[in-house]
Protein backbone atom coordinates (compact mmCIF):
# COMPACT_ATOMS: atom_id res chain seq x y z
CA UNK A 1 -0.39 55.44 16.04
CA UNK A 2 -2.20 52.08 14.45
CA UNK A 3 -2.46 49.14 16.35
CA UNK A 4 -3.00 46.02 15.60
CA UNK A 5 -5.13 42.61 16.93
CA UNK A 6 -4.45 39.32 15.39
CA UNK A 7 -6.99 36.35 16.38
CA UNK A 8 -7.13 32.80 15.91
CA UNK A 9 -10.23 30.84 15.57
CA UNK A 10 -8.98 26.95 16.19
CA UNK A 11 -10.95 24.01 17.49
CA UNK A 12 -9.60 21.15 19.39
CA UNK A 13 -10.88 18.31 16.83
CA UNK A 14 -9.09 20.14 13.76
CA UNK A 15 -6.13 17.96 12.51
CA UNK A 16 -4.98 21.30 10.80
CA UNK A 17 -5.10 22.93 13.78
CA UNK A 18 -3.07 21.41 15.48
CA UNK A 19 -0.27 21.22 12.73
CA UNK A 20 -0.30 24.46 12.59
CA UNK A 21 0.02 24.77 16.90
CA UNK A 22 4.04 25.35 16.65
CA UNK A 23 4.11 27.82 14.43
CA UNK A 24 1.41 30.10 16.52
CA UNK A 25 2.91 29.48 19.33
CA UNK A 26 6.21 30.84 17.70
CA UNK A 27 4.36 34.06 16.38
CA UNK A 28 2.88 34.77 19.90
CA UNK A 29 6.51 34.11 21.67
CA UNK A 30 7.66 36.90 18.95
CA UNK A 31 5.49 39.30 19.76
CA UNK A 32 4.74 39.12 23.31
CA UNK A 33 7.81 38.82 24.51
CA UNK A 34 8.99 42.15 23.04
CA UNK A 35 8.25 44.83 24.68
CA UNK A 36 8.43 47.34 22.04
CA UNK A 37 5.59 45.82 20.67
CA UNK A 38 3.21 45.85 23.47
CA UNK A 39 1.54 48.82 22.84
CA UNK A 40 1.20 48.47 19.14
CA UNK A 41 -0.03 44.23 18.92
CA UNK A 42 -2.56 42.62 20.66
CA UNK A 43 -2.55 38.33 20.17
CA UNK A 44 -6.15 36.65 21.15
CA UNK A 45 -7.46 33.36 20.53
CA UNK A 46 -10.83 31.52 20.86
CA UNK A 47 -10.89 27.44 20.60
CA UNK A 48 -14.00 25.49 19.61
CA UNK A 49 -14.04 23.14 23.04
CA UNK A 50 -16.19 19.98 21.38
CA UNK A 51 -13.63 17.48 21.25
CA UNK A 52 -14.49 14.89 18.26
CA UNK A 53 -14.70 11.85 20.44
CA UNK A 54 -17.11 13.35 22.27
CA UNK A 55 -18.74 14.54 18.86
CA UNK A 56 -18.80 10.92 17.92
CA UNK A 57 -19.71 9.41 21.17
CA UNK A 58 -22.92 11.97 21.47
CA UNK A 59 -24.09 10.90 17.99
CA UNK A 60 -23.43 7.19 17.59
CA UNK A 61 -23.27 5.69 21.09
CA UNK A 62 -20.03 4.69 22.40
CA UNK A 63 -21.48 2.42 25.21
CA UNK A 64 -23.84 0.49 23.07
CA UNK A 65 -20.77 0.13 20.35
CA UNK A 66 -18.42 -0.86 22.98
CA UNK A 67 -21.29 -3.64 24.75
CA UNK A 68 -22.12 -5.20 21.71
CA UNK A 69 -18.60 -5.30 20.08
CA UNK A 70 -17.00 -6.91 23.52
CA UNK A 71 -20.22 -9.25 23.35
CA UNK A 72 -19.00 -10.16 19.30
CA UNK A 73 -15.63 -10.61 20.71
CA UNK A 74 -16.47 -13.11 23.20
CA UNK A 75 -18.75 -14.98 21.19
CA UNK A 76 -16.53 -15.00 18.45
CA UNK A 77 -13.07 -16.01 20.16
CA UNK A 78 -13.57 -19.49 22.18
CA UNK A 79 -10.20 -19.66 24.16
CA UNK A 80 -10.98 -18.52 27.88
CA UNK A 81 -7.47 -16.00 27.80
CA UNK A 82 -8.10 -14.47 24.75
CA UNK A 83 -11.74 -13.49 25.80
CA UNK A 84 -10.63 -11.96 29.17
CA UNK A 85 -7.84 -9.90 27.27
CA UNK A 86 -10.67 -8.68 24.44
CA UNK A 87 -13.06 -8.32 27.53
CA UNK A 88 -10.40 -6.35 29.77
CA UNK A 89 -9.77 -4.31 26.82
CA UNK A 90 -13.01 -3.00 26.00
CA UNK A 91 -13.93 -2.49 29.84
CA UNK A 92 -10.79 -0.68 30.36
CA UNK A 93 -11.32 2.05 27.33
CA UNK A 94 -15.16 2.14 28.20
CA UNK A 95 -14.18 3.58 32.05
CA UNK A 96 -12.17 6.01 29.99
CA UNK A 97 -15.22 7.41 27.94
CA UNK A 98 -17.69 7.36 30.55
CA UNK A 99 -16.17 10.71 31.60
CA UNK A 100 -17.71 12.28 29.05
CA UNK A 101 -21.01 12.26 30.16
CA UNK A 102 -19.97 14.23 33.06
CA UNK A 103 -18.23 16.66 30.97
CA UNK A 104 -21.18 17.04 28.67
CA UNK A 105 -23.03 19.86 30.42
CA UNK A 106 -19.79 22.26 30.56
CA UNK A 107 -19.17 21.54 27.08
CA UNK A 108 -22.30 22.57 25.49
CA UNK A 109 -22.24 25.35 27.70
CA UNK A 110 -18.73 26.14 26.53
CA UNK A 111 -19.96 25.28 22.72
CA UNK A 112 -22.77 27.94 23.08
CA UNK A 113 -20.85 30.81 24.27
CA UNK A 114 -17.73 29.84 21.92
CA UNK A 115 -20.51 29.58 18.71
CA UNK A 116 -21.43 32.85 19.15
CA UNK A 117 -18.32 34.53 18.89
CA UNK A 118 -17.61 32.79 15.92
CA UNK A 119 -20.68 33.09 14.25
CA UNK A 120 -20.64 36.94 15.02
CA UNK A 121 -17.09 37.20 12.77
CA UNK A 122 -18.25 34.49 10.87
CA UNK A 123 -16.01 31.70 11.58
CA UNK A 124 -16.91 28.73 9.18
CA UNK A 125 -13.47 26.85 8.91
CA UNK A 126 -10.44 26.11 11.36
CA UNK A 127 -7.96 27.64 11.63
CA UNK A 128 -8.65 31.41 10.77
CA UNK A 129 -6.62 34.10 11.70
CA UNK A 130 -8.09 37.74 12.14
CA UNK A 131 -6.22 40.48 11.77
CA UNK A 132 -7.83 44.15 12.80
CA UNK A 133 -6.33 47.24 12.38
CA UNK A 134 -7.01 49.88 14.79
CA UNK A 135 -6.59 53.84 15.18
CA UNK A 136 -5.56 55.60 18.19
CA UNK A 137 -9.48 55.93 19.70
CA UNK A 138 -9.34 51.26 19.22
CA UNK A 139 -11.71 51.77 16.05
CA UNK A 140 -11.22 49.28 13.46
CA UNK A 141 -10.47 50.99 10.16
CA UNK A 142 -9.24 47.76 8.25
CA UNK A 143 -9.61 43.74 8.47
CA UNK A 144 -9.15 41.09 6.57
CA UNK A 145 -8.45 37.37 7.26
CA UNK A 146 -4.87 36.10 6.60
CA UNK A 147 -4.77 33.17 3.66
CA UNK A 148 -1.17 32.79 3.36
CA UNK A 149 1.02 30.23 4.36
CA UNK A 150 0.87 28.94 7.69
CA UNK A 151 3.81 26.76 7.79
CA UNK A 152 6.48 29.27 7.99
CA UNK A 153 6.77 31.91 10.56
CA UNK A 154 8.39 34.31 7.98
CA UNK A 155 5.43 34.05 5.58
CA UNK A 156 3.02 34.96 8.71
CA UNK A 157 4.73 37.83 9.21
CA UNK A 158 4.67 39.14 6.20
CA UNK A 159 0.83 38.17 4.95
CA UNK A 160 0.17 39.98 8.47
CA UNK A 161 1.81 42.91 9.04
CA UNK A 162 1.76 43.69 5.22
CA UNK A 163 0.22 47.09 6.25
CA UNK A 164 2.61 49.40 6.09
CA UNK A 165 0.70 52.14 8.64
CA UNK A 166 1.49 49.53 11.59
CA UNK A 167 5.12 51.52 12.72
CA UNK A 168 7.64 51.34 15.61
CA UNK A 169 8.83 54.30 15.55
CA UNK A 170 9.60 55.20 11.81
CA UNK A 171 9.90 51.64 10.58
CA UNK A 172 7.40 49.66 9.47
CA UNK A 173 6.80 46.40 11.94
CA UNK A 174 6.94 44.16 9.45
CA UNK A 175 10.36 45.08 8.59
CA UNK A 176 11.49 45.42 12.40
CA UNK A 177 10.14 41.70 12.80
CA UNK A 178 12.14 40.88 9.61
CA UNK A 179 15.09 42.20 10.77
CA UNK A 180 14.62 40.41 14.39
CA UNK A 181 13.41 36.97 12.74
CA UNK A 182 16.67 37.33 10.70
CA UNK A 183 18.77 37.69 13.31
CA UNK A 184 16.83 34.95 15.45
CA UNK A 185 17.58 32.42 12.97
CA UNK A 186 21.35 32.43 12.67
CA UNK A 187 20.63 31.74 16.55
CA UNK A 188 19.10 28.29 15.99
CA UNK A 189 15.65 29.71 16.57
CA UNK A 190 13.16 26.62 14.77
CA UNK A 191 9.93 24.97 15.00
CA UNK A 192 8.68 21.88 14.63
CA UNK A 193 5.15 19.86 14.84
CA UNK A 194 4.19 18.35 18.74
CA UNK A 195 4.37 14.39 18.60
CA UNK A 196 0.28 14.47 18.82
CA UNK A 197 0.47 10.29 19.33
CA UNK A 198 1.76 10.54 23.15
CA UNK A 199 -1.28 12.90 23.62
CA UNK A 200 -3.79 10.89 25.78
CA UNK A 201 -6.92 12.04 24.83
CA UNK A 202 -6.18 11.43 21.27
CA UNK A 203 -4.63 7.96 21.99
CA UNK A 204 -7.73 7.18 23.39
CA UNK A 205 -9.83 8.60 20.31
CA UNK A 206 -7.51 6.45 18.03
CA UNK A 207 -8.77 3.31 20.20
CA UNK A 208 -12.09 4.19 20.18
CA UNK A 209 -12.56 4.45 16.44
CA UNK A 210 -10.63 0.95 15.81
CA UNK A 211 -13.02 -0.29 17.89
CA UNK A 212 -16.36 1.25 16.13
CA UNK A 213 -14.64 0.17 12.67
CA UNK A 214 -14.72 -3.24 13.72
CA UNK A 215 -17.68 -3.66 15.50
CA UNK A 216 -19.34 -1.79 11.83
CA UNK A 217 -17.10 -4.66 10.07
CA UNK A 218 -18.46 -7.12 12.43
CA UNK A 219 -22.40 -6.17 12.32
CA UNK A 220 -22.15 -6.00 8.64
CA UNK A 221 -21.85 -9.63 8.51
């Protein structure tokens, strides 16, 4: 019997990644949750942890950016209210980042051991997905790396199981996943993207880089 292991290479920073979160999650809820399938699909997947605030914040500066742009603001804005709200603000969102420094050791720790995983499949874009084919002794006879659609949990299925060796039974998988997504959707099964803007460490990103485009507006004057 062939088995199969689909993997997904995705990194927290990747816009793409993240649009295409639902529709994973929908393709691992398919097959894990069956039970026929447990023996024939195996679902992994590996995230690059560097988050790109803390990207950013490691190669520009974000406490220099943040001193100097609440030191424009004050010097710049004469009424006493105005400068306590700027000076409040910037205070406020530089507590916030100063986290990161304690998080730095884990992460490059984390960023070593994820690196070379992906650099032994060579991983050089987000997000990839794997697929292995196995035989009975767990050797891999076939991969390949799916390029389809990724917007459309039908299209997955059918760019991934397109081998026709992978069988429950004597029925191909990708037909028996067909058959089940068919019936699936005439329940109301959908998907749909994650509002990403109530997510707080991207709110806090989205500050941030207001904040470094105007102090760069500001010091180019």
């Amino acid at each position: 019997m062939s088995k199969i292991t689909i993997t997904l290479y995705k990194a927290g920073w990747c816009r793409h990644c993240r649009d295409f979160e639902p529709f994973w999650k929908q393709l691992k809820k398919l097959l894990n949750d069956d039970k026929e399938l447990e023996e024939i699909v195996t679902v992994n997947e590996y995230v690059h942890e560097i988050e790109c605030a803390d990207f950013l914040n490691k190669k520009i500066g974000i406490e220099n950016i943040i001193d100097e742009l609440k030191n424009k603001f004050v010097a710049l804005v004469k009424d006493n209210e105005q400068q306590k709200k700027y000076t409040d603000r910037y205070n406020e969102l530089k507590k916030k980042y100063e986290t990161i420094k304690d998080m730095n050791e884990r992460q490059e720790a984390m960023e070593k051991k994820t690196l070379s995983i992906f650099e032994e499949k060579g991983i050089n874009g987000f997000p990839t997905i794997l697929v292995e084919i196995k035989d009975n002794n767990d050797k891999v006879v076939k991969e390949f790396y799916y390029e389809g659609n990724r917007e459309s949990i039908t299209d997955l299925v059918k760019g991934i199981f397109e081998d026709k060796s992978i069988k429950i039974g004597n029925q191909s998988v990708k037909a028996y996943l067909e058959e089940k997504l068919s019936s699936e959707s005439k329940n109301g099964m959908t998907g749909g993207f994650f509002d990403y803007s109530k997510h707080k460490k991207l709110k806090y990103h989205r500050e941030y880089m207001k904040c470094r485009n105007l102090y760069l507006k500001l010091k180019n004057k």
